[in-house]
C-alpha atoms as a PDB file:
ATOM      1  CA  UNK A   1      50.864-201.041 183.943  1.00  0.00           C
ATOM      2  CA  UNK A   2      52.599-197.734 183.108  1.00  0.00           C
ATOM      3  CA  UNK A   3      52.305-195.857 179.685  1.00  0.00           C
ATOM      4  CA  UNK A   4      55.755-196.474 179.062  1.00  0.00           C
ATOM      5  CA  UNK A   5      55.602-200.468 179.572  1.00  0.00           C
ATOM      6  CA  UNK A   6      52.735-200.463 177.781  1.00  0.00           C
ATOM      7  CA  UNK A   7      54.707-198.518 174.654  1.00  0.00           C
ATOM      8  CA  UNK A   8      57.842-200.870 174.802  1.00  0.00           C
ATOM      9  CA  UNK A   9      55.559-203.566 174.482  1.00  0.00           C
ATOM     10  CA  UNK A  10      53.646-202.704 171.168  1.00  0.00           C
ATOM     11  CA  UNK A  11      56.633-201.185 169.488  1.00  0.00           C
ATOM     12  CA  UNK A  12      58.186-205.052 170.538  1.00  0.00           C
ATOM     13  CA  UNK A  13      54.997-206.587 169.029  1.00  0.00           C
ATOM     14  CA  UNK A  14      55.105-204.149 165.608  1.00  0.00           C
ATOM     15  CA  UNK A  15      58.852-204.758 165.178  1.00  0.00           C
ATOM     16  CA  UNK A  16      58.690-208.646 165.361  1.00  0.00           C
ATOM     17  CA  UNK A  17      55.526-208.543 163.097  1.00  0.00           C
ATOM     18  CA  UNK A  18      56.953-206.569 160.943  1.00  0.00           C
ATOM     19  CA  UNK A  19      60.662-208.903 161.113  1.00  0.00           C
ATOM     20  CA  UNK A  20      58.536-211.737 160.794  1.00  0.00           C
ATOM     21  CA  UNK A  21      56.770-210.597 157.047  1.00  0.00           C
ATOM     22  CA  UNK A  22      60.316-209.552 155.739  1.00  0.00           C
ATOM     23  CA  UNK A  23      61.936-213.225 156.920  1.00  0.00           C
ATOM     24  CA  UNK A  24      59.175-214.924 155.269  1.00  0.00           C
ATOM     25  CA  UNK A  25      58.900-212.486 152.367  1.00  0.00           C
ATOM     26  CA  UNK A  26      62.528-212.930 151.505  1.00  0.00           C
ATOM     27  CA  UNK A  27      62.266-216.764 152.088  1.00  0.00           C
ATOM     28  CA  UNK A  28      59.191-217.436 150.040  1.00  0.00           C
ATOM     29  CA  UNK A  29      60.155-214.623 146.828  1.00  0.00           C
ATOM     30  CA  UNK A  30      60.275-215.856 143.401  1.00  0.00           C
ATOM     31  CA  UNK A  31      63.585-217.192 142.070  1.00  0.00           C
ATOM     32  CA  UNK A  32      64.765-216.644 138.495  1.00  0.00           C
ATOM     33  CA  UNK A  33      65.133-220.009 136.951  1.00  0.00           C
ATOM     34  CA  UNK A  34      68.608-221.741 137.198  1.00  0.00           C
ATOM     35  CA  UNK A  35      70.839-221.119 133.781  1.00  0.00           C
ATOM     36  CA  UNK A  36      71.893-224.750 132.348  1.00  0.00           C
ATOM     37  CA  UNK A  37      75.240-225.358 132.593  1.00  0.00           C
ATOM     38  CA  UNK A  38      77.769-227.994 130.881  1.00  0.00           C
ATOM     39  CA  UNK A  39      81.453-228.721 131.707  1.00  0.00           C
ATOM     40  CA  UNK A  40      83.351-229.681 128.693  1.00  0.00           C
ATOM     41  CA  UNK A  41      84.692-233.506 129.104  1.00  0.00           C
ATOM     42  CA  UNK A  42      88.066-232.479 127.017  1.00  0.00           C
ATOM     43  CA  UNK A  43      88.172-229.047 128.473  1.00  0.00           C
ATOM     44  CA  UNK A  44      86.716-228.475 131.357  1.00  0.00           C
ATOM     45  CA  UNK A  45      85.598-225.130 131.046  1.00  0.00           C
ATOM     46  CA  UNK A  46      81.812-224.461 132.015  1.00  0.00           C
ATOM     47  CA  UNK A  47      79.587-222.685 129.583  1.00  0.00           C
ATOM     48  CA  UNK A  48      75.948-222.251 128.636  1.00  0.00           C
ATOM     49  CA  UNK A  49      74.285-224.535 127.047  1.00  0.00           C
ATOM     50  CA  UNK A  50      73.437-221.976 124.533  1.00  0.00           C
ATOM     51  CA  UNK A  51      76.370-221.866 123.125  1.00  0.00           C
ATOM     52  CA  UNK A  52      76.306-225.802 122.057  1.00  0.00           C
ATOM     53  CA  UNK A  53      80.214-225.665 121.871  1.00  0.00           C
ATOM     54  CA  UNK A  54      82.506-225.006 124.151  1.00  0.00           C
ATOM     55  CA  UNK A  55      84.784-222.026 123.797  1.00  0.00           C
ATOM     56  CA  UNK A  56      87.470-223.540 123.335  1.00  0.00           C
ATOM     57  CA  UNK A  57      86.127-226.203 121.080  1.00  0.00           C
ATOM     58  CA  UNK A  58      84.995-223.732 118.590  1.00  0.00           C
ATOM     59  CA  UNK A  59      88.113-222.606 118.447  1.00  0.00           C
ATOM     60  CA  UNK A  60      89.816-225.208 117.629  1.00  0.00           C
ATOM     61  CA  UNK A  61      86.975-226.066 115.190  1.00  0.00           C
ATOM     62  CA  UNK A  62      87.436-222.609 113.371  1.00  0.00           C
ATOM     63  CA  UNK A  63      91.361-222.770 112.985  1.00  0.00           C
ATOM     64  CA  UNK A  64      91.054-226.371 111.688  1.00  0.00           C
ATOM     65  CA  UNK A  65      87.706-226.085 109.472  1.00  0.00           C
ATOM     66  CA  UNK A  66      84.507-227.894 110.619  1.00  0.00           C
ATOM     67  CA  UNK A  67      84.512-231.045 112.915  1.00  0.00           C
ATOM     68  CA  UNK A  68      88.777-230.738 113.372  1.00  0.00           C
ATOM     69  CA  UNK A  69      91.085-232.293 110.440  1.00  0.00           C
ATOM     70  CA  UNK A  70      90.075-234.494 107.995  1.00  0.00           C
ATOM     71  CA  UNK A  71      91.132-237.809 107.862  1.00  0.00           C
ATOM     72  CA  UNK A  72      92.112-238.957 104.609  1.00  0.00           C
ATOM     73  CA  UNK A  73      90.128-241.357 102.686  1.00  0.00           C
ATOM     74  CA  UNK A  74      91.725-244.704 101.658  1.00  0.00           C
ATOM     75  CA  UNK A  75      91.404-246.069  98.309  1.00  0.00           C
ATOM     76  CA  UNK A  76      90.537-249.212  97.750  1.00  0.00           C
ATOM     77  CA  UNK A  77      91.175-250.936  94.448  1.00  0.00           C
ATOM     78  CA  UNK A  78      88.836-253.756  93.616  1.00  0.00           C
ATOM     79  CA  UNK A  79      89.214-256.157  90.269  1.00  0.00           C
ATOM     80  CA  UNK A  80      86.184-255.755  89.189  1.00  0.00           C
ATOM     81  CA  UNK A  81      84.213-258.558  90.038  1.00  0.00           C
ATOM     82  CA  UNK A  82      86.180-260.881  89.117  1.00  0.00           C
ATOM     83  CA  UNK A  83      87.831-263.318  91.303  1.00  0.00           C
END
């Protein structure tokens, strides 16, 4: 077998080697773990669940005060007791 055959055929054995460790090396790294996301039911907008609110919910929330409007409370008047 010539020198030259002989030279082809180790550089073809180093380069697959070699292919072969960066494949699996890439394959087999260590992710960063996924970042939670929710979609907003009213909305739709996905956000982190970080946040707790969505974007747009919080908002809302800071142009209306707190939870969104109030609802008035209804007075009830009661006798007393007696029937």
């Amino acid at each position: 077998m010539p020198y030259a055959q002989v030279g082809r055929l180790v550089t073809a054995a180093v380069l697959a080697t070699a292919g072969a460790a960066l494949l699996f090396g890439l394959l087999f790294r260590r992710r960063p773990a996924p970042i939670p996301v929710v979609r907003c039911p009213i909305h739709g907008i996905a956000y982190d669940t970080e946040l707790e609110v969505c974007p747009e919910c919080a908002k809302t929330q800071t142009v209306t005060g707190g939870a969104g409007p109030e609802t008035p409370h209804l007075e009830t008047k009661t006798t007393g007791g007696v029937r």
